[in-house]
C-alpha atoms as a PDB file:
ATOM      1  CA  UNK A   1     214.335  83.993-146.246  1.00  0.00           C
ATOM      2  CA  UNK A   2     217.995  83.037-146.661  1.00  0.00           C
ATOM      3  CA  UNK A   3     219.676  84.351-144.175  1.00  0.00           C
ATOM      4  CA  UNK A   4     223.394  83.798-143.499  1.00  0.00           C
ATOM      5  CA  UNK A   5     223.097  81.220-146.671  1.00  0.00           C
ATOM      6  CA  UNK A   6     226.243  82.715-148.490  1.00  0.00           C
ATOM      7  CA  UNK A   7     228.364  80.542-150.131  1.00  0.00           C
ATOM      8  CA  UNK A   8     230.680  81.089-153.817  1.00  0.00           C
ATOM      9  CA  UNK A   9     228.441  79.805-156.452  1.00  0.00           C
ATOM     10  CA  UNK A  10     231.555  79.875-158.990  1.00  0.00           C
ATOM     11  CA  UNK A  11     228.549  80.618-161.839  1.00  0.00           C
ATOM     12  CA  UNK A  12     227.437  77.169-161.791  1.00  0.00           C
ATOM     13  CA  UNK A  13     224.576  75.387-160.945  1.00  0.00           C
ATOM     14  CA  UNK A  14     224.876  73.222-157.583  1.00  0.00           C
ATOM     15  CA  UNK A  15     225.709  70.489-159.196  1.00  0.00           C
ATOM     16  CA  UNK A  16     228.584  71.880-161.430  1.00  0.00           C
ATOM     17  CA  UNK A  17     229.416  73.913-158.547  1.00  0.00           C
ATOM     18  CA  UNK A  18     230.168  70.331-156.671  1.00  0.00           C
ATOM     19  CA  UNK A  19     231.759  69.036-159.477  1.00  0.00           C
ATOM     20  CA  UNK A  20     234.108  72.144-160.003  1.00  0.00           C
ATOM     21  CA  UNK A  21     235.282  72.043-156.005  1.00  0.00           C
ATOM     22  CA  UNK A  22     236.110  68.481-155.982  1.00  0.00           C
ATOM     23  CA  UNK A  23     238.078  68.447-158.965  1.00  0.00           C
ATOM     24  CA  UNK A  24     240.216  71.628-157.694  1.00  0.00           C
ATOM     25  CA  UNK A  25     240.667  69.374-154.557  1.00  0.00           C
ATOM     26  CA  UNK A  26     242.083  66.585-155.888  1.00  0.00           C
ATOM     27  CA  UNK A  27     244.096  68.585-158.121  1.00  0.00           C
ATOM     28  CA  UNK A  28     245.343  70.222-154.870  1.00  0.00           C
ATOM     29  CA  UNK A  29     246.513  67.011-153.007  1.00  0.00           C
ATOM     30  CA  UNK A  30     248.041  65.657-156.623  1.00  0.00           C
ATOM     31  CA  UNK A  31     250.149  68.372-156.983  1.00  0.00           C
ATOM     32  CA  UNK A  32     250.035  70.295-153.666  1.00  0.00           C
ATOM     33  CA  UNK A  33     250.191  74.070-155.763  1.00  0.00           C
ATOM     34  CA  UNK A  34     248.079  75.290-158.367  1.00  0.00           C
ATOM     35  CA  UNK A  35     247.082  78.402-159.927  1.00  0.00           C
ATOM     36  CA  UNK A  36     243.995  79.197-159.547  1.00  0.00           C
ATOM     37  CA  UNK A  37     241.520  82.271-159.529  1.00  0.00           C
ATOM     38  CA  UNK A  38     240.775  84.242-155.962  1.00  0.00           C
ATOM     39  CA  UNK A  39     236.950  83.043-156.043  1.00  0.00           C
ATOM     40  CA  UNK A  40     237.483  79.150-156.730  1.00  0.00           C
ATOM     41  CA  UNK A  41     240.655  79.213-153.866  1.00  0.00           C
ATOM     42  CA  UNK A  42     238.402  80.616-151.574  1.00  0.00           C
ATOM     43  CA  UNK A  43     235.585  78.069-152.573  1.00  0.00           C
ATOM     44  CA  UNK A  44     237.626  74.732-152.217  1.00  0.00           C
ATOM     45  CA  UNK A  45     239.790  76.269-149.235  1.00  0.00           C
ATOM     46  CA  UNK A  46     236.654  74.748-146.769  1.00  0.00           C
ATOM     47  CA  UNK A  47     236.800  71.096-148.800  1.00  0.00           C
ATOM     48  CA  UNK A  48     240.578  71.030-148.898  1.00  0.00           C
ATOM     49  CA  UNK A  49     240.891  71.966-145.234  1.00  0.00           C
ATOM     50  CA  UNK A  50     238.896  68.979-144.080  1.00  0.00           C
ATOM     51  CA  UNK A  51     240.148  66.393-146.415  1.00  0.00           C
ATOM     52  CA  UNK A  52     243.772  67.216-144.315  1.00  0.00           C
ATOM     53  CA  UNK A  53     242.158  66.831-141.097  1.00  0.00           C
ATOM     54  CA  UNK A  54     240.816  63.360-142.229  1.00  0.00           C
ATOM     55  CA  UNK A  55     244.275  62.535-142.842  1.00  0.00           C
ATOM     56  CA  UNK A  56     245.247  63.411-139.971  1.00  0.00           C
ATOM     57  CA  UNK A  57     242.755  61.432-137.946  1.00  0.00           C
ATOM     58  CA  UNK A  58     243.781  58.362-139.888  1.00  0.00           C
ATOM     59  CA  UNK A  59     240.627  55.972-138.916  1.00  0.00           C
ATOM     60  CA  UNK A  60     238.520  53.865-141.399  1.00  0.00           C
ATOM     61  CA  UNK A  61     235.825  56.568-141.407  1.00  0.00           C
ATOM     62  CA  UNK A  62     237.898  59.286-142.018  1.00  0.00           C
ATOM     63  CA  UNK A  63     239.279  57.190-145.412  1.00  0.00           C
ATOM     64  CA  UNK A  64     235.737  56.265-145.883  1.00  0.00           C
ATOM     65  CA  UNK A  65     234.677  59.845-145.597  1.00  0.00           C
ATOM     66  CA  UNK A  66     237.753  60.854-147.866  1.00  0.00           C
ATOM     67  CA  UNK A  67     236.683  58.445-150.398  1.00  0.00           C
ATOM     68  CA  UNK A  68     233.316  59.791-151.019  1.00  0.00           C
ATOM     69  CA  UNK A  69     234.772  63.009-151.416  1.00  0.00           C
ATOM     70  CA  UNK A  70     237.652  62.500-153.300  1.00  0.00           C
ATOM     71  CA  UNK A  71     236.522  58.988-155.631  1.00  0.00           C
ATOM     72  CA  UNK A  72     240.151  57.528-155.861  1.00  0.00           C
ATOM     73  CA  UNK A  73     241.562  54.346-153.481  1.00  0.00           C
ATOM     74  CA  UNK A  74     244.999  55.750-154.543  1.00  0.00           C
ATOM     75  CA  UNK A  75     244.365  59.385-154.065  1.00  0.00           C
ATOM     76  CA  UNK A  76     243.079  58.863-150.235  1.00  0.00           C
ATOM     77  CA  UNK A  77     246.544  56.166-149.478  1.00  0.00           C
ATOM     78  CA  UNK A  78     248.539  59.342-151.162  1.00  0.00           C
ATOM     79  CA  UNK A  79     246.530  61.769-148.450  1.00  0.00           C
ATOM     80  CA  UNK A  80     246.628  59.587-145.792  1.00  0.00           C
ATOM     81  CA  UNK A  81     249.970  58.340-146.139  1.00  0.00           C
ATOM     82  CA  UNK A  82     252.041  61.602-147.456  1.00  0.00           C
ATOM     83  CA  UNK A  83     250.030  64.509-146.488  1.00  0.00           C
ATOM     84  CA  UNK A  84     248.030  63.671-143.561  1.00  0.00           C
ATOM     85  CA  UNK A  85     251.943  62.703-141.625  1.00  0.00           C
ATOM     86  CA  UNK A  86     253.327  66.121-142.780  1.00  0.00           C
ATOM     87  CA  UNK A  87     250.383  68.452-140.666  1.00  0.00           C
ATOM     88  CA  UNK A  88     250.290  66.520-137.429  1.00  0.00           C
ATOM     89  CA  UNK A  89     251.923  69.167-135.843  1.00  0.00           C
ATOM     90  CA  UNK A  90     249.941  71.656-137.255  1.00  0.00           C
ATOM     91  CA  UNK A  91     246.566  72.741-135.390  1.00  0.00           C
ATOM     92  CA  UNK A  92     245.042  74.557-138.416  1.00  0.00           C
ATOM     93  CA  UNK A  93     245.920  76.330-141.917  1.00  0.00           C
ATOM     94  CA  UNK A  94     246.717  73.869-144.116  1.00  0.00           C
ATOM     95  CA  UNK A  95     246.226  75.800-147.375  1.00  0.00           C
ATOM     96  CA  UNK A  96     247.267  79.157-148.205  1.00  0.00           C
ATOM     97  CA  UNK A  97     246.568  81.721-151.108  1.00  0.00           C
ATOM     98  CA  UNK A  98     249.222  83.512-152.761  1.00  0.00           C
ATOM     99  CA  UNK A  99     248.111  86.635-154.889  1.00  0.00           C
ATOM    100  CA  UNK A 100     249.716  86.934-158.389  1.00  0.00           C
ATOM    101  CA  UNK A 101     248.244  89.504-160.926  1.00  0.00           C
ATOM    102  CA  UNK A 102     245.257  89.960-162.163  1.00  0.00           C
ATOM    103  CA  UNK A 103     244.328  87.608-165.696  1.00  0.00           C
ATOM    104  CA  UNK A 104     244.917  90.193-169.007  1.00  0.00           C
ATOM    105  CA  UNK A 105     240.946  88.799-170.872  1.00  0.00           C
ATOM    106  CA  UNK A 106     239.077  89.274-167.363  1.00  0.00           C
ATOM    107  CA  UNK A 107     240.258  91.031-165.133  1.00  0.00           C
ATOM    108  CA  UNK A 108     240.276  88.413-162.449  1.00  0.00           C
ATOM    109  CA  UNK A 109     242.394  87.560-159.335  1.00  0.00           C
ATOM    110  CA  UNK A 110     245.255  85.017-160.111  1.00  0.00           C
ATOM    111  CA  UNK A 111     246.340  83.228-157.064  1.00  0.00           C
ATOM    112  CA  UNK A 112     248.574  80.495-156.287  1.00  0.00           C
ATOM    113  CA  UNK A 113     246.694  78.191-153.901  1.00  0.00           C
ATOM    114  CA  UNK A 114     248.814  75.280-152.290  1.00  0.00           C
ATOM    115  CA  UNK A 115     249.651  73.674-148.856  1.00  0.00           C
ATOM    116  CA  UNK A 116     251.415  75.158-146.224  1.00  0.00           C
ATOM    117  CA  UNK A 117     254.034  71.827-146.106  1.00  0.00           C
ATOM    118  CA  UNK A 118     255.145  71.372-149.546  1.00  0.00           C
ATOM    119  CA  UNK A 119     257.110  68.312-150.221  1.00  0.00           C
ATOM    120  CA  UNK A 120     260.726  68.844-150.018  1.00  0.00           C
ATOM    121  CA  UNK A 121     262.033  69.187-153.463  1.00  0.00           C
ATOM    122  CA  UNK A 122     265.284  66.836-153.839  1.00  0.00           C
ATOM    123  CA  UNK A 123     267.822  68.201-155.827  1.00  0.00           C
ATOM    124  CA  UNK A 124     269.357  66.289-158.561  1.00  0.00           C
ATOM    125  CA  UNK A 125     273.117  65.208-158.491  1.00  0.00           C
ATOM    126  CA  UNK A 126     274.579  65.767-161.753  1.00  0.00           C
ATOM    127  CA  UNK A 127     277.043  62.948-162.905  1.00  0.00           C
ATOM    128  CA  UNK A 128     280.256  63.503-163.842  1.00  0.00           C
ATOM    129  CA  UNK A 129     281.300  63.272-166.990  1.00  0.00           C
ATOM    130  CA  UNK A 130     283.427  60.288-167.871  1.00  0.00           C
ATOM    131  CA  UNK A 131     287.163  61.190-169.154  1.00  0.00           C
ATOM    132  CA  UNK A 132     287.348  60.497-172.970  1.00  0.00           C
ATOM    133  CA  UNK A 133     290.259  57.698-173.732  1.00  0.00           C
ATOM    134  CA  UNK A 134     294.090  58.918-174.118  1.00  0.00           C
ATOM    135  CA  UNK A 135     294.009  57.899-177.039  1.00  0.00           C
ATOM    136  CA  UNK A 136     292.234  60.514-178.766  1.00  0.00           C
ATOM    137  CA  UNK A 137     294.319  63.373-177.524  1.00  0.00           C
ATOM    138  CA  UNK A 138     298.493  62.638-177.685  1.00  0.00           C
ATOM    139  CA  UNK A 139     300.740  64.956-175.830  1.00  0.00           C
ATOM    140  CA  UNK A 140     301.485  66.850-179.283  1.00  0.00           C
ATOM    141  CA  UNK A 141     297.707  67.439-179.326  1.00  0.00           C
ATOM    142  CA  UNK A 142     296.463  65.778-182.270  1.00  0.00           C
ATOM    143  CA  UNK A 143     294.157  63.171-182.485  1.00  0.00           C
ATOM    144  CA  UNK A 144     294.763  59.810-183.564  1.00  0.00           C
ATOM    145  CA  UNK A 145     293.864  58.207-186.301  1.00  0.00           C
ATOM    146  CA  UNK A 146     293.096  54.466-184.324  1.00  0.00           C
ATOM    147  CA  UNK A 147     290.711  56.819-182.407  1.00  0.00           C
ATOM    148  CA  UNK A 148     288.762  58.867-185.357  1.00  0.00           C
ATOM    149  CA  UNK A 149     288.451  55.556-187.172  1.00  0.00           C
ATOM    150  CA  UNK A 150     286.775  54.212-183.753  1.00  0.00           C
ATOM    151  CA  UNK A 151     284.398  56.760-183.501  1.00  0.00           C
ATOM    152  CA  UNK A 152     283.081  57.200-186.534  1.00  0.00           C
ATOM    153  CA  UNK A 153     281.328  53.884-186.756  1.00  0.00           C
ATOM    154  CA  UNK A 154     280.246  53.776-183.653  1.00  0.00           C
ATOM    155  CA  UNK A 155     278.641  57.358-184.512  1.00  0.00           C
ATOM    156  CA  UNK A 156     277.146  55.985-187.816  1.00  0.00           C
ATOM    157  CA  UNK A 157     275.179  53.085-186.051  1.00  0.00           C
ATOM    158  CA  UNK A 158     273.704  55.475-183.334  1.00  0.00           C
ATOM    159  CA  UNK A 159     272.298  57.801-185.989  1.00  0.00           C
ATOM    160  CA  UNK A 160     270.429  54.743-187.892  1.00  0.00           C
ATOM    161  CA  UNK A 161     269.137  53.451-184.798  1.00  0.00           C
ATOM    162  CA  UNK A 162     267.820  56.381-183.764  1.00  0.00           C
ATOM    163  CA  UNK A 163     265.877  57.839-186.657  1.00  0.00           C
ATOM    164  CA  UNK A 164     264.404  55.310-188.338  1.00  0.00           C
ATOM    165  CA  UNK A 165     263.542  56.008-191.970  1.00  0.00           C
ATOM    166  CA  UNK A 166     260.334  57.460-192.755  1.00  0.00           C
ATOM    167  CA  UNK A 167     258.853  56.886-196.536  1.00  0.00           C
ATOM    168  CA  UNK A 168     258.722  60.121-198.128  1.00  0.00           C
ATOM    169  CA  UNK A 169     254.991  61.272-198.884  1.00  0.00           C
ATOM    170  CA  UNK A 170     254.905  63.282-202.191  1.00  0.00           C
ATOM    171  CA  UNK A 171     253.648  66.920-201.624  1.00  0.00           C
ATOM    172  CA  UNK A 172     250.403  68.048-202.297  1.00  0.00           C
ATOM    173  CA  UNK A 173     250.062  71.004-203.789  1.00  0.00           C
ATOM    174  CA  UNK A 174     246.142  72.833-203.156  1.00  0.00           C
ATOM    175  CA  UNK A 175     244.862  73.556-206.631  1.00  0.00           C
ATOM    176  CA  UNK A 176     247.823  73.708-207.862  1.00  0.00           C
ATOM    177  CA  UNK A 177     249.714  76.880-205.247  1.00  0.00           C
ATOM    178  CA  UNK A 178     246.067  78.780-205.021  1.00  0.00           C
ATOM    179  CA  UNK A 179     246.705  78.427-201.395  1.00  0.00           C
ATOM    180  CA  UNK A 180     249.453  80.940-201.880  1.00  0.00           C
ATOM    181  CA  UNK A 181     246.916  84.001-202.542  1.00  0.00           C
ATOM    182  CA  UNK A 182     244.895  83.658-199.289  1.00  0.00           C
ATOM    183  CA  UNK A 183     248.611  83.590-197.381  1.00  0.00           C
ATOM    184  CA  UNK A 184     248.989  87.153-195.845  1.00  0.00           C
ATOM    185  CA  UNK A 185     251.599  89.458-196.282  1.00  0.00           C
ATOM    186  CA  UNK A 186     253.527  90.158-194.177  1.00  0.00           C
ATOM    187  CA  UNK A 187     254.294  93.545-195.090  1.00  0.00           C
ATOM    188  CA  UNK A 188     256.185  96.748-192.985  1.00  0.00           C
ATOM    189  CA  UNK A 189     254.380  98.298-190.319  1.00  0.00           C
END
């Protein structure tokens, strides 16, 4: 009999089952939020749970452990080193599962399923922008012609450098515009 042998199958066989859980684990610790469906969140929650309490351990096992599950020497130094640091105070409930809508085809869950400690985001400092020359603008307001005669060069080089110039292909026409007939109309609704 199989008593209390319950476990999300995902509609896989083991192995693919395996294979499915692992991959949603690493995909957790690379980007620490994902969407995800309800079933596969709850599936990896029990994986993803004890990778962070490896990290948090921080012995050889533990990254020896980590490394069978996980199958990447970088992926472990970014749990051990990043994640594991950023739970020690925490006891428990590392992950947690945010409910979104349901998907449109199927009719199934849509969650968001991350880490309680994100990574704080830093915020980009915008640079200000540089003060064009005097000599452009006078105090009448019109522009000079030193200036005009500056930029326009300068404006002509940066255009050839950036596209380079592609050789022309001649156009194919498809038995000579049959293609045309099997194009549908758009016609009024």
């Amino acid at each position: 009999m199989r008593h209390k042998k319950r476990r999300l199958r995902l509609n896989r066989f083991t192995s693919w089952q395996e294979a499915t859980i692992k991959s949603l684990a690493r995909n957790l610790l690379v980007h620490e939020s994902m969407k995800t469906t309800l079933h596969r969140a709850k599936a990896v929650r029990p994986l993803a749970e004890k990778l962070v309490s490896l990290a948090k351990a921080n012995t050889l096992s533990a990254k020896r452990e980590a490394f069978a599950i996980l199958g990447d020497h970088q992926l472990v130094s970014v749990l051990f080193n990043e994640i594991g640091p950023r739970f020690a105070k925490r006891a428990s409930g590392y992950t947690r599962i945010i409910n979104l809508a349901k998907r449109r085809g199927d009719d199934a869950k849509i969650v968001i399923f991350e880490l309680t400690e994100l990574k704080p985001k830093v915020k980009k400092v915008k640079k200000a922008k540089e003060a064009k020359p005097e000599e452009i603008k006078q105090d009448t307001g019109e522009v000079s012609e030193a200036a005009v005669e500056e930029k326009k060069p300068q404006a002509a080089e940066a255009s050839l450098k950036e596209k380079p110039q592609l050789s022309k292909k001649p156009s194919k026409k498809f038995l000579g515009g049959i293609r045309n007939i099997f194009k549908k109309e758009r016609d009024s609704l």
